[in-house]
Structures are given as structure tokens and as C-alpha cells.
Protein backbone atom coordinates (compact mmCIF):
# COMPACT_ATOMS: atom_id res chain seq x y z
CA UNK A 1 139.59 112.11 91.25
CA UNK A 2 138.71 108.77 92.03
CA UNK A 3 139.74 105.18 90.19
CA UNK A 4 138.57 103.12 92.60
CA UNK A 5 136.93 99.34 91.30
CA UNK A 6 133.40 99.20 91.00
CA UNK A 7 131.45 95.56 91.31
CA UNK A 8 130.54 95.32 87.75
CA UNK A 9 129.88 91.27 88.15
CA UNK A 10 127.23 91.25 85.77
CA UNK A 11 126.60 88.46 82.79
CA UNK A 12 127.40 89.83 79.49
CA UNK A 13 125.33 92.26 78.45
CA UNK A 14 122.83 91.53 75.12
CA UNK A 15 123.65 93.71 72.05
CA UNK A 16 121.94 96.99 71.63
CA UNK A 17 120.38 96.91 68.98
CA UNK A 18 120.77 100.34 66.65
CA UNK A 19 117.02 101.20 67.08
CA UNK A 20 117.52 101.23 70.49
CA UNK A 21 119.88 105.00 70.17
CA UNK A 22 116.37 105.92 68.28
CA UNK A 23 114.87 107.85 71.08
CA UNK A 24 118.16 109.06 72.80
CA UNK A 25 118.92 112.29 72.00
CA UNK A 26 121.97 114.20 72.87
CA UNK A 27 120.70 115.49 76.04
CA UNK A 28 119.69 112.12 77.16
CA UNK A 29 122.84 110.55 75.95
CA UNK A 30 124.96 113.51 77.98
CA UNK A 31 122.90 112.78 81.06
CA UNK A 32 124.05 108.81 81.16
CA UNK A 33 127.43 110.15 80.84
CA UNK A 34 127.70 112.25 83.82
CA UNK A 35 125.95 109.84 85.63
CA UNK A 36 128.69 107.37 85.14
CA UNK A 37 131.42 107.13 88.49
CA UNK A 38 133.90 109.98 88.37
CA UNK A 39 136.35 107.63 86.93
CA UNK A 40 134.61 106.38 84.13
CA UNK A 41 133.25 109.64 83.18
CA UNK A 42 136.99 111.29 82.80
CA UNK A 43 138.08 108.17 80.31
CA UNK A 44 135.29 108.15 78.68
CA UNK A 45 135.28 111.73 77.69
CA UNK A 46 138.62 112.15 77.22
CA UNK A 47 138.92 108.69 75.00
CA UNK A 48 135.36 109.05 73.07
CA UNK A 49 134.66 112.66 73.17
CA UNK A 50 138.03 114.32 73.44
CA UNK A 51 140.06 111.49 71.33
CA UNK A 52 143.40 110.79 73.33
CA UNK A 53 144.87 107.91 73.39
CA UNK A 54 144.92 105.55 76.20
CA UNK A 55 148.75 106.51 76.65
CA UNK A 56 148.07 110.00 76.94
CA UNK A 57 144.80 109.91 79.13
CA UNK A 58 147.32 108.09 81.94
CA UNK A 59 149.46 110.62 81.27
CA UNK A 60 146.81 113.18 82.09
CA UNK A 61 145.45 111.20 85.04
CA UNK A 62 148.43 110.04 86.05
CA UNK A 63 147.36 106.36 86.16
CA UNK A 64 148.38 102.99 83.74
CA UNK A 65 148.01 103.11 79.93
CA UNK A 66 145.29 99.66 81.06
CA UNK A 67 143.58 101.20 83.68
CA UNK A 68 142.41 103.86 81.11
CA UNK A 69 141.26 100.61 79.09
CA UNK A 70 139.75 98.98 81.69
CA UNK A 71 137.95 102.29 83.02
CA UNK A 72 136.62 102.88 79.19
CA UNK A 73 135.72 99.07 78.78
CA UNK A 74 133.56 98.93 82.25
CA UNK A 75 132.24 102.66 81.37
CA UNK A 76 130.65 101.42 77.62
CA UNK A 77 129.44 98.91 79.63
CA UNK A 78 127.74 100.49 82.54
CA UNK A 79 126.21 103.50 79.34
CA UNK A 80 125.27 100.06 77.39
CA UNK A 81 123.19 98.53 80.43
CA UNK A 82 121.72 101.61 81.16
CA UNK A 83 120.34 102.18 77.03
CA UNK A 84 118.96 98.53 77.51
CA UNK A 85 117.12 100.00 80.49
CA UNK A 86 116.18 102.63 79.32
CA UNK A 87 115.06 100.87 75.66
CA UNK A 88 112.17 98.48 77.95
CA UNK A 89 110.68 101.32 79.69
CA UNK A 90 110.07 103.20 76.05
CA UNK A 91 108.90 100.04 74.92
């Protein structure tokens, strides 16, 4: 398992706007997800999917209660970049 920093040195991302999730569907959505870096991917399931808390995800992964936080924050991030691409190509 890896928790290793990724260069996410990008400008803030623009909103996704709700009609965006339109033309995801689960499969698509599940496909983004295990796309994401190893890292990401655990925290992200285990936080969203799973619903532990950042406490016990460290726990689990035996890493800090703010890595798991930092992990999930960079992981919504990298999921909401790739909607935004994926939202001009269906446009």
C-alpha cells in the first residue's frame, strides 16, 4: 500500500455543476474510482463508501488521522477534475 505525495499543483478546480453527474452512471463513476492512486482509492472508499472515520481509517492503514484527510481531500479532487473532463467531451 502506497501513501506516497502526488503533484497535485493545479489552480482550484471550477464547481461541478449537478448536471454534470447526469450522464455518469455507477459504472462510470466506479471506474474513476479505481483509477484513482492506490492511496486515494483506499480513503476514499473506506471514508465515502465504507463510512469510517478519519480516526479509524489510520487506524486501519496505519497512517495519521490528517493524512487520511489529506488523501480524501486530493482524491475528491483528482474524481472532480476528471467529471469536468469528462463533462466537455459529452458536451
Amino acid at each position: 500500500m502506497s501513501f506516497k505525495e502526488i503533484d497535485d499543483h493545479q489552480p482550484d478546480l471550477p464547481s461541478v455543476d449537478p448536471s454534470a453527474y447526469h450522464f455518469l452512471g455507477e459504472e462510470d463513476l466506479m471506474k474513476l474510482i479505481s483509477a484513482l492512486p492506490e492511496g486515494y482509492r483506499m480513503v476514499f472508499n473506506l471514508s465515502v463508501i465504507e463510512g469510517y472515520s478519519h480516526d479509524e481509517i489510520a487506524e486501519m492503514l496505519n497512517i495519521q488521522a490528517g493524512t487520511s484527510r489529506s488523501q480524501l481531500v486530493k482524491a475528491r479532487k483528482m474524481l472532480q477534475s476528471q467529471i469536468l473532463q469528462l463533462q466537455k467531451i459529452a458536451v
